[in-house]
C-alpha atoms as a PDB file:
ATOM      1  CA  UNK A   1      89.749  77.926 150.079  1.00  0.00           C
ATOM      2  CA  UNK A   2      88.418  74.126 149.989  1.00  0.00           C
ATOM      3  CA  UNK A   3      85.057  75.371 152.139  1.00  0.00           C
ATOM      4  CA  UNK A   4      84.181  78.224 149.601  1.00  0.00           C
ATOM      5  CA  UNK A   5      84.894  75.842 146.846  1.00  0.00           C
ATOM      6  CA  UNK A   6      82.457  73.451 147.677  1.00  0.00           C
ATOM      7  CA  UNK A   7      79.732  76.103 148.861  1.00  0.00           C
ATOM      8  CA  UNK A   8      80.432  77.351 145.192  1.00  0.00           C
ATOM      9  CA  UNK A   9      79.620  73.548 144.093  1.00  0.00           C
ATOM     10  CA  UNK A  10      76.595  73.077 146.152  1.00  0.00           C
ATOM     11  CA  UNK A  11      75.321  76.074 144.517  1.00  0.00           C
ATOM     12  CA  UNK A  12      75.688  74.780 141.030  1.00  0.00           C
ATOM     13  CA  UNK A  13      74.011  71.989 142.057  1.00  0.00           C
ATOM     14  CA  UNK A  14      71.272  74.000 142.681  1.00  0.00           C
ATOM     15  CA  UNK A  15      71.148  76.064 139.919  1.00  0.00           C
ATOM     16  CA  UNK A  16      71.228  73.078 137.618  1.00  0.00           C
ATOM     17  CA  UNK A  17      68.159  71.473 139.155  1.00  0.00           C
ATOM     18  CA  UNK A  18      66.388  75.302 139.312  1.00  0.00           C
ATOM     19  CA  UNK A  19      62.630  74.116 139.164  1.00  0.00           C
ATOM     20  CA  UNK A  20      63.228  71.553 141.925  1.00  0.00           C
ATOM     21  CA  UNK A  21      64.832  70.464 145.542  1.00  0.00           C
ATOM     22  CA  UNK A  22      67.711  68.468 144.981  1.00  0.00           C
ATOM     23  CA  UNK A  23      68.361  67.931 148.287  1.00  0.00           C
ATOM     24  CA  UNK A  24      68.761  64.723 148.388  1.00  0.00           C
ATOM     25  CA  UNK A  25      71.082  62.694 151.580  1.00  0.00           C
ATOM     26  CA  UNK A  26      74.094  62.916 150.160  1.00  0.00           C
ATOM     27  CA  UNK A  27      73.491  66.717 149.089  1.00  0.00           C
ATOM     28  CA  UNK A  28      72.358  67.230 153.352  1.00  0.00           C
ATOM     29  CA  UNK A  29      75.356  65.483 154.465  1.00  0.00           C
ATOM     30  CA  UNK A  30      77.622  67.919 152.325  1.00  0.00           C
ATOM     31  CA  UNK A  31      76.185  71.105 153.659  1.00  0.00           C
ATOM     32  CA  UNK A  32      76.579  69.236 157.498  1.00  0.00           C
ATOM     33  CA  UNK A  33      80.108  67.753 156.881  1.00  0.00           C
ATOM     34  CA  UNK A  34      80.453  72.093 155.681  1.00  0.00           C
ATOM     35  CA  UNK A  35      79.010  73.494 158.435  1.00  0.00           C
ATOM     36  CA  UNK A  36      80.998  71.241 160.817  1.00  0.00           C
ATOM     37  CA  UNK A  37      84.075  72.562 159.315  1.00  0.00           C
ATOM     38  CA  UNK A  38      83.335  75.873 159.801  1.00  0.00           C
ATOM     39  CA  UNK A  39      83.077  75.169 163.786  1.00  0.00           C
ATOM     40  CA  UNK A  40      86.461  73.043 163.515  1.00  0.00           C
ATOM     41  CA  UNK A  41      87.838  76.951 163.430  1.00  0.00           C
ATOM     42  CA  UNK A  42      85.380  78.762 165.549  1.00  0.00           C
ATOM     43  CA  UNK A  43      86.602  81.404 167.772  1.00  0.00           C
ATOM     44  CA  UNK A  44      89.807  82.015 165.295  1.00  0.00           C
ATOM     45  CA  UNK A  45      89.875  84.269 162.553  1.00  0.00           C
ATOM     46  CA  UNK A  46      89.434  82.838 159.401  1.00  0.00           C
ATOM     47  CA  UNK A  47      89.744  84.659 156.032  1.00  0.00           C
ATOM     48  CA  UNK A  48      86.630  82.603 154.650  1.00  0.00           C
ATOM     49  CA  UNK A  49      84.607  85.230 152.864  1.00  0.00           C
ATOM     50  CA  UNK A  50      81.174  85.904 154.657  1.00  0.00           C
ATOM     51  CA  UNK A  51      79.373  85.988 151.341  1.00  0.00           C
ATOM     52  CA  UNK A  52      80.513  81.623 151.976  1.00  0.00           C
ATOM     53  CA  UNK A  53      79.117  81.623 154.922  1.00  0.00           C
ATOM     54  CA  UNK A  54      76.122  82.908 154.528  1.00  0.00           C
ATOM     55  CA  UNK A  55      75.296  81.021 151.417  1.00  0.00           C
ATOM     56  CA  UNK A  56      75.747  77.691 153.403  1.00  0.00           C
ATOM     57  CA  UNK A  57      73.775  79.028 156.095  1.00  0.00           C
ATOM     58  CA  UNK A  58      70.674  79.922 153.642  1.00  0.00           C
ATOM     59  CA  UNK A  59      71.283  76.482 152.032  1.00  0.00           C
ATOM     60  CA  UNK A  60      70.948  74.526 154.999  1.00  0.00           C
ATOM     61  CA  UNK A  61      67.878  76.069 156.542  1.00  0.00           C
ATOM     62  CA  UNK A  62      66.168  76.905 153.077  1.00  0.00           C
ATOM     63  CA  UNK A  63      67.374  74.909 151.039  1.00  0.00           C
ATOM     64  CA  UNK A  64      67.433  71.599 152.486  1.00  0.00           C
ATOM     65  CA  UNK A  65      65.596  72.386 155.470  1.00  0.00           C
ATOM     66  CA  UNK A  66      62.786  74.003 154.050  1.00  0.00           C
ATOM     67  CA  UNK A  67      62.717  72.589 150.353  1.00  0.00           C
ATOM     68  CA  UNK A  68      62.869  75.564 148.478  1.00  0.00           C
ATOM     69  CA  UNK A  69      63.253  74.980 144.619  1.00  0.00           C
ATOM     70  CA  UNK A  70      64.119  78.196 143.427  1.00  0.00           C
ATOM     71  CA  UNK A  71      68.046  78.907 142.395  1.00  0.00           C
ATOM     72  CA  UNK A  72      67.414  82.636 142.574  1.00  0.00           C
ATOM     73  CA  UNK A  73      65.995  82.759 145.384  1.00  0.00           C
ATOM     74  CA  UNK A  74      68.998  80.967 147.413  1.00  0.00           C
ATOM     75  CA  UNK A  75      71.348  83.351 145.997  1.00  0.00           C
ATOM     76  CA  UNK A  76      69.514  86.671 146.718  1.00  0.00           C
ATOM     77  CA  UNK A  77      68.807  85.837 150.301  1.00  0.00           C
ATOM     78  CA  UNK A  78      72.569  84.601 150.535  1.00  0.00           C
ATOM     79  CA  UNK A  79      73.489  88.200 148.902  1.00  0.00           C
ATOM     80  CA  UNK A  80      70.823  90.289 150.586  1.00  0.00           C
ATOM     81  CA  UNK A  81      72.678  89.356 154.209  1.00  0.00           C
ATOM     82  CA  UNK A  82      76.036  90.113 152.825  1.00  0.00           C
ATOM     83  CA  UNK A  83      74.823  93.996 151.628  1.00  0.00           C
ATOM     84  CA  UNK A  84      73.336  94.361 155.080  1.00  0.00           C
ATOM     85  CA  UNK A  85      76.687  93.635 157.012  1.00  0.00           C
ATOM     86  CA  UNK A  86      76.903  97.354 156.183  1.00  0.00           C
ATOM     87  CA  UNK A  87      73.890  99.146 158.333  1.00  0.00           C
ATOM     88  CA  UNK A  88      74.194 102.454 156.054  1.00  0.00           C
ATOM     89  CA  UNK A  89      71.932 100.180 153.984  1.00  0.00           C
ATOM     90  CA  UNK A  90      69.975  99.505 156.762  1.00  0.00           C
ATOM     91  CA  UNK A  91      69.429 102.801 157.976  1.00  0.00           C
ATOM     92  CA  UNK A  92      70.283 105.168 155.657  1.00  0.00           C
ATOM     93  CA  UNK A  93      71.432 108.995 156.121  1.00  0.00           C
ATOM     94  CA  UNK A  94      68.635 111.126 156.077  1.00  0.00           C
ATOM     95  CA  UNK A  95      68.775 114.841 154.423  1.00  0.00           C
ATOM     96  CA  UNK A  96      71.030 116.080 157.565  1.00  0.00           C
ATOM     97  CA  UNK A  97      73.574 113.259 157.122  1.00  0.00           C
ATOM     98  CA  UNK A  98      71.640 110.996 160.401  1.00  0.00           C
ATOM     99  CA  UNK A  99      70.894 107.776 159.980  1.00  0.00           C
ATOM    100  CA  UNK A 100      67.020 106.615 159.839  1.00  0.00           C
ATOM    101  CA  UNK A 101      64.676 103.726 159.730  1.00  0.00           C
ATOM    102  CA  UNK A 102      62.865 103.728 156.343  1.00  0.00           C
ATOM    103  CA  UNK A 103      58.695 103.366 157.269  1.00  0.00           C
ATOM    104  CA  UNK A 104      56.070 102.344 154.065  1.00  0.00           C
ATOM    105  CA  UNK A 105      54.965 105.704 153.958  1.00  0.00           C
ATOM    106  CA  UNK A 106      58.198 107.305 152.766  1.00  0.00           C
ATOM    107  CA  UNK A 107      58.094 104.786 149.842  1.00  0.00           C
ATOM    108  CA  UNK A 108      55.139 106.428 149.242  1.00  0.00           C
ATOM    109  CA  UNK A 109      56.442 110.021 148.910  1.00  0.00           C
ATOM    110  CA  UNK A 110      59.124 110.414 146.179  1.00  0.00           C
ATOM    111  CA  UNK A 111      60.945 113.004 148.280  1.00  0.00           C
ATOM    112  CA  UNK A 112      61.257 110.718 151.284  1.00  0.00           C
ATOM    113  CA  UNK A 113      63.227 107.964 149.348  1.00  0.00           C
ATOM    114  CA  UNK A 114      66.725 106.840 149.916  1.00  0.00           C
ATOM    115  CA  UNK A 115      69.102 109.666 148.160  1.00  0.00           C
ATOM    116  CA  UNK A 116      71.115 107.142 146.683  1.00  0.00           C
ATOM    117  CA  UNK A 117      68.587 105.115 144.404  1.00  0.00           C
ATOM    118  CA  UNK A 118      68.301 105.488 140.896  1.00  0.00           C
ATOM    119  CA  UNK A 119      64.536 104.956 140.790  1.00  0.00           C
ATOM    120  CA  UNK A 120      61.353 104.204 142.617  1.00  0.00           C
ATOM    121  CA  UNK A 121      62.262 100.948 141.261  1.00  0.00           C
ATOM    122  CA  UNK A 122      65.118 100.598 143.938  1.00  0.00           C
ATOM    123  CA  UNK A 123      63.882 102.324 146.423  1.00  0.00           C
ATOM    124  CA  UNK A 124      60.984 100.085 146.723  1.00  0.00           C
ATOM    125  CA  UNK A 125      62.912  96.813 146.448  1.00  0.00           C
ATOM    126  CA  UNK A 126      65.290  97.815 149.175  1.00  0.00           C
ATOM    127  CA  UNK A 127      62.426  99.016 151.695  1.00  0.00           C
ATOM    128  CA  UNK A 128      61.473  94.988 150.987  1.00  0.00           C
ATOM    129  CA  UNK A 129      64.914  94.073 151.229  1.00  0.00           C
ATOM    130  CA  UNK A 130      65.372  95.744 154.762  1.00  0.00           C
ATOM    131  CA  UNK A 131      62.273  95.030 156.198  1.00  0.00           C
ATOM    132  CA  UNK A 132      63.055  91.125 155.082  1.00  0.00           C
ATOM    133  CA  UNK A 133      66.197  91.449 156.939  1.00  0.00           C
ATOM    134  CA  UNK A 134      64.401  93.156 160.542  1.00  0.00           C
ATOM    135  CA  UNK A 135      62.051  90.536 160.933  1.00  0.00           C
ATOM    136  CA  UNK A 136      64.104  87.406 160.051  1.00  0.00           C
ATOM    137  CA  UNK A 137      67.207  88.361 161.312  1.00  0.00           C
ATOM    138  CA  UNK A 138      66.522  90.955 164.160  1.00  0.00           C
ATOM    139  CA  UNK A 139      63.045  90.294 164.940  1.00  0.00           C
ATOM    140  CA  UNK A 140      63.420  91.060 168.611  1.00  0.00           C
ATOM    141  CA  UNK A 141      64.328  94.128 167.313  1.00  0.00           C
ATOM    142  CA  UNK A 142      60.524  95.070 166.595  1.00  0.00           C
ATOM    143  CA  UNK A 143      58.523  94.697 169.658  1.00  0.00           C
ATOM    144  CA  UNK A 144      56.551  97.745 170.667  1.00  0.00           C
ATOM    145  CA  UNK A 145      58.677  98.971 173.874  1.00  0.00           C
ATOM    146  CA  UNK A 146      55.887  99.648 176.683  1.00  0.00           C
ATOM    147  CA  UNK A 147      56.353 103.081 179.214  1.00  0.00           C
ATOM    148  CA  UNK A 148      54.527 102.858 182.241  1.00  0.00           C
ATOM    149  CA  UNK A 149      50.879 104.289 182.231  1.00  0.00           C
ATOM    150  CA  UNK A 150      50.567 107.831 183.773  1.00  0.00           C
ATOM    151  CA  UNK A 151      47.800 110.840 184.055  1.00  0.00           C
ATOM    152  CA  UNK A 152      48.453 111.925 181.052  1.00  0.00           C
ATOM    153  CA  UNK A 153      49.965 108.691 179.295  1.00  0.00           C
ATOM    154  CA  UNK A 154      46.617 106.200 179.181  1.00  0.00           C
ATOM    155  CA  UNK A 155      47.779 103.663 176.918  1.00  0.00           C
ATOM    156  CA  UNK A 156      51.769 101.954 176.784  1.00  0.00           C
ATOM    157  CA  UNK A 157      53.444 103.749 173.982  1.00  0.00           C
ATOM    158  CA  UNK A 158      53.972 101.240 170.496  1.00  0.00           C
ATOM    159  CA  UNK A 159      55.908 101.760 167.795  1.00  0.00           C
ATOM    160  CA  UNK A 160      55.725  99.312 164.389  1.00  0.00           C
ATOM    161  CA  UNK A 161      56.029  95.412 164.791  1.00  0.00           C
ATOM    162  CA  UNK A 162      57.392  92.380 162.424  1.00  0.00           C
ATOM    163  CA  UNK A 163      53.640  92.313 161.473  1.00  0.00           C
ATOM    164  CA  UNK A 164      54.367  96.036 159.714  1.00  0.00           C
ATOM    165  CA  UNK A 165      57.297  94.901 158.341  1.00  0.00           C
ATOM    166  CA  UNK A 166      55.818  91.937 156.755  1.00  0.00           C
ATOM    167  CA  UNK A 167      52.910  93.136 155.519  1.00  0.00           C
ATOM    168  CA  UNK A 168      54.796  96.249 154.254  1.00  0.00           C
ATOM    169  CA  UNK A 169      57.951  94.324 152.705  1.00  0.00           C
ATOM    170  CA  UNK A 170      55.395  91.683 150.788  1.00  0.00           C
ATOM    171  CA  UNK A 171      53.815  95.177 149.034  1.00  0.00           C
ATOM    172  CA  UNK A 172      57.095  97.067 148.229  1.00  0.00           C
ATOM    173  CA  UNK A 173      58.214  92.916 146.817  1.00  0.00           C
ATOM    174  CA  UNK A 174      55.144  93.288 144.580  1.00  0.00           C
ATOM    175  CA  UNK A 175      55.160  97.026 143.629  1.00  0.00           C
ATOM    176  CA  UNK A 176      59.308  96.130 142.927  1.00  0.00           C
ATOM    177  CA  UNK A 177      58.210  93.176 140.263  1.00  0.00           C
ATOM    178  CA  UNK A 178      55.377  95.703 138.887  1.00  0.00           C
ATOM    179  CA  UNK A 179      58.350  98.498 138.328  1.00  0.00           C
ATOM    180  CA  UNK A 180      60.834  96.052 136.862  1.00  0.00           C
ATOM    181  CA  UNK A 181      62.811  97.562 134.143  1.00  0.00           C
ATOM    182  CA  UNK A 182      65.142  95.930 131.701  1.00  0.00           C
ATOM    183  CA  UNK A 183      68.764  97.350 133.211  1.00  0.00           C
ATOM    184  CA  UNK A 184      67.177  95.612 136.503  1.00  0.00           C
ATOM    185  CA  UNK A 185      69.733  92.307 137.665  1.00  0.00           C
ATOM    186  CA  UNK A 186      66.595  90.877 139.395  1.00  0.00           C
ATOM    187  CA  UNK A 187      64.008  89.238 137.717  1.00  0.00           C
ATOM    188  CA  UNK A 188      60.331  90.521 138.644  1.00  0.00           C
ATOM    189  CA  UNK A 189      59.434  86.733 138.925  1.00  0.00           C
ATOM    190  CA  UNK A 190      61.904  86.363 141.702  1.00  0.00           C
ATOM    191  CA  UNK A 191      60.752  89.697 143.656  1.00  0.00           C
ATOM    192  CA  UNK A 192      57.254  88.245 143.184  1.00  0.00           C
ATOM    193  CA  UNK A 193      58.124  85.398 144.933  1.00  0.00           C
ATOM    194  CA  UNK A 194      59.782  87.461 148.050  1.00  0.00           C
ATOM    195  CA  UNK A 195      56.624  88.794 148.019  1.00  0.00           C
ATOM    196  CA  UNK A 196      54.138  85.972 148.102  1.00  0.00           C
ATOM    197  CA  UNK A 197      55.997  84.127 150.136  1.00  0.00           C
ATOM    198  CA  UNK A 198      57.760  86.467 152.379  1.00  0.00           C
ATOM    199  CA  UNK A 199      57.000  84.977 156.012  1.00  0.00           C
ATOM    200  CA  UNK A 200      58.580  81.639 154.718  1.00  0.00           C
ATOM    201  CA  UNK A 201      62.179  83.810 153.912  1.00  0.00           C
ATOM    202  CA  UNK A 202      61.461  85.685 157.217  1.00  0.00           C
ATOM    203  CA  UNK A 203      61.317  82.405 158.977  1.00  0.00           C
ATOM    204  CA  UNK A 204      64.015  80.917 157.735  1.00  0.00           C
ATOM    205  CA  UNK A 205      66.205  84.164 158.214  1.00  0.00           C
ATOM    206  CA  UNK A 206      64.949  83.664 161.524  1.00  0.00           C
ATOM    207  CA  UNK A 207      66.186  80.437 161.911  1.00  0.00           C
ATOM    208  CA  UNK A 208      69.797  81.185 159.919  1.00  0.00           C
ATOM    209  CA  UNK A 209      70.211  84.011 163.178  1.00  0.00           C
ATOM    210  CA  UNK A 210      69.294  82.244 165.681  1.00  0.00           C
ATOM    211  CA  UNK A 211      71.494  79.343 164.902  1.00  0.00           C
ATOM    212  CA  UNK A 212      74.518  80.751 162.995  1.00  0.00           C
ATOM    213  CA  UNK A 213      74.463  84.913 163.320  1.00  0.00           C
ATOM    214  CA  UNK A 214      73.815  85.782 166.452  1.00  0.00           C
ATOM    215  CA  UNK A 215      73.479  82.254 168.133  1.00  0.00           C
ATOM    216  CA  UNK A 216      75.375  79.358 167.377  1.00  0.00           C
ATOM    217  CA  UNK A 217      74.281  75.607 166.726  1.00  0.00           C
ATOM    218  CA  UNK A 218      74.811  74.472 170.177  1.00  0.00           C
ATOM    219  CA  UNK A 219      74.130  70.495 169.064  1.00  0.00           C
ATOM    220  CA  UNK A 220      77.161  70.767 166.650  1.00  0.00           C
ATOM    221  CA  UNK A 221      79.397  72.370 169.323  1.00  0.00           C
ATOM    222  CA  UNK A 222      78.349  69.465 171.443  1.00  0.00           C
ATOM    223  CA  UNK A 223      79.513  66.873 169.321  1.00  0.00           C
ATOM    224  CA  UNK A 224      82.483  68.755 168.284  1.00  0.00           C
ATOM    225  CA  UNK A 225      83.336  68.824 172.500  1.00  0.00           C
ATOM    226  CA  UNK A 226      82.872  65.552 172.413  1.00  0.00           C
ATOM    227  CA  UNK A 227      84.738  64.701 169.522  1.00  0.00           C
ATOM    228  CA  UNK A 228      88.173  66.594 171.172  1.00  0.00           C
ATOM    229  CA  UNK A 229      87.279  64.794 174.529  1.00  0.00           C
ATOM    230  CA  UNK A 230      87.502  61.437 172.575  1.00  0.00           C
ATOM    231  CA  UNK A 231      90.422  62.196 170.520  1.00  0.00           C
ATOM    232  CA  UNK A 232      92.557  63.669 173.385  1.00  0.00           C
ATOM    233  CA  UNK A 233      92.157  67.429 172.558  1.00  0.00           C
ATOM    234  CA  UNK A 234      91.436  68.994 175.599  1.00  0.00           C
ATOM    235  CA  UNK A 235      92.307  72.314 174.720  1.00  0.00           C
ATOM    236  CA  UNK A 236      89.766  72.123 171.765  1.00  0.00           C
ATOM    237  CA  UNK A 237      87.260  70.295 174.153  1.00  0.00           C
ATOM    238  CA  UNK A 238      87.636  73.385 176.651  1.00  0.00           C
ATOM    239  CA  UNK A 239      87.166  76.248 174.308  1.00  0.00           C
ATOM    240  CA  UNK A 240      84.293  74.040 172.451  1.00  0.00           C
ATOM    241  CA  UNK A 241      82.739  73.584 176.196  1.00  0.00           C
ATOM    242  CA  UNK A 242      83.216  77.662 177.166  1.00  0.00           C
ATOM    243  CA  UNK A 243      80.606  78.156 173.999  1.00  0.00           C
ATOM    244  CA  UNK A 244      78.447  75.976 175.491  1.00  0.00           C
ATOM    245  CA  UNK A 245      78.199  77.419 178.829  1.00  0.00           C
ATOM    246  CA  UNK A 246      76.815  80.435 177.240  1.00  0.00           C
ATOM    247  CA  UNK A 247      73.404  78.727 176.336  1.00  0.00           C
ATOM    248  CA  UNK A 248      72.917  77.799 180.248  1.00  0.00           C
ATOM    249  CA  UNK A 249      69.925  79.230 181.697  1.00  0.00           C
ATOM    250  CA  UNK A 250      71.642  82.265 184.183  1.00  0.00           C
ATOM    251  CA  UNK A 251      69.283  81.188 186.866  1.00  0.00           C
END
């Protein structure tokens, strides 16, 4: 397919200037004249592997949004979305066959780790990797619910925040790089650099949900509206305008 071609492309560009943003105009303009194809087929299936997608996604708002130099980086964000399409990474089964949210302190207790990891190795890179994907991409997801104060019940209940999970996921980056082992595919530099700069990636995952995951970029579908109104597609203007009337305010 032409899109995953040129996503494929873009990507080499990168890699060949690793060490530097080569996101020059013409390189921004490619990843918008991308994206915009992609919305000339919302709403239809497409057979466009997500793996595509969400490397275009992570280039625009990383990569040229954000300046980010690093080739490895790009990729491992763009692949750590793909393996969490499946939530058994996300929550994986505990010793009864339940799913469960993985907390710091079972990283810290051998027995606690995920039963499918090789070594503590793994197990701490994908506590980082999950708690990089919670507070970029579902950060709503991690706001202390309150219960209403009773007799007995003082203080609102809390449970842990995106500050946990960032504080947490820049450690198990780190301790990852520290336990780095030659059969690893990651380098420990690149972990490292989850780690040190892991609110940047969180923010930027933040921005690649809100937009493209589980928002949409409501200035593009504008434009594209207006681009079947001009042309005389007002079948395409109508379902481009019913995707717009989900971003009006319900009051």
């Amino acid at each position: 397919m032409l899109i995953e071609q040129r996503v494929h492309e873009l990507k080499a560009i990168i890699a060949g200037n690793d060490g530097h943003n080569a996101a020059d105009g013409r390189f921004a303009r490619a990843v918008d004249e991308l994206l915009s194809a992609v919305y000339d087929d919302i709403g239809t299936v497409s057979s466009l592997p997500v793996r595509a997608l969400f490397d275009l996604f992570v280039i625009k708002v990383l990569y040229v949004g954000r300046q980010s130099r690093d080739a490895a980086i790009i990729d491992y964000i763009g692949s750590l979305l793909e393996a969490y399409i499946d939530a058994r990474k996300l929550f994986p089964d505990d010793e009864h066959g339940s799913p469960r949210r993985l907390y710091y302190s079972d990283m810290l207790d051998p027995e606690k780790h995920p039963r499918d990891e090789p070594d503590v190795y793994e197990a701490y890179r994908r506590y980082a990797d999950s708690a990089l994907f919670l507070s970029g991409v579902f950060p709503s997801s991690l706001t202390p619910r309150s219960r209403p104060k009773t007799h007995l019940r003082r203080r609102t209940s809390s449970t842990v925040d995106s500050a946990y999970y960032v504080a947490t996921g820049k450690q198990m980056y780190r301790m990852a790089a520290e336990h780095h082992h030659n059969e690893c595919e990651h380098a420990p530099r690149t972990l490292a650099m989850l780690g040190d700069n892991f609110e940047l990636y969180a923010d930027a995952l933040n921005e690649v949900s809100e937009r493209y995951i589980t928002g949409f970029d409501f200035g593009l579908i504008a434009d594209k509206m207006l681009d079947a109104m001009n042309a005389g597609e007002p079948a395409a203007a109508a379902r481009y305008g019913s995707l717009l009337r989900l971003d009006r305010d319900p009051s």
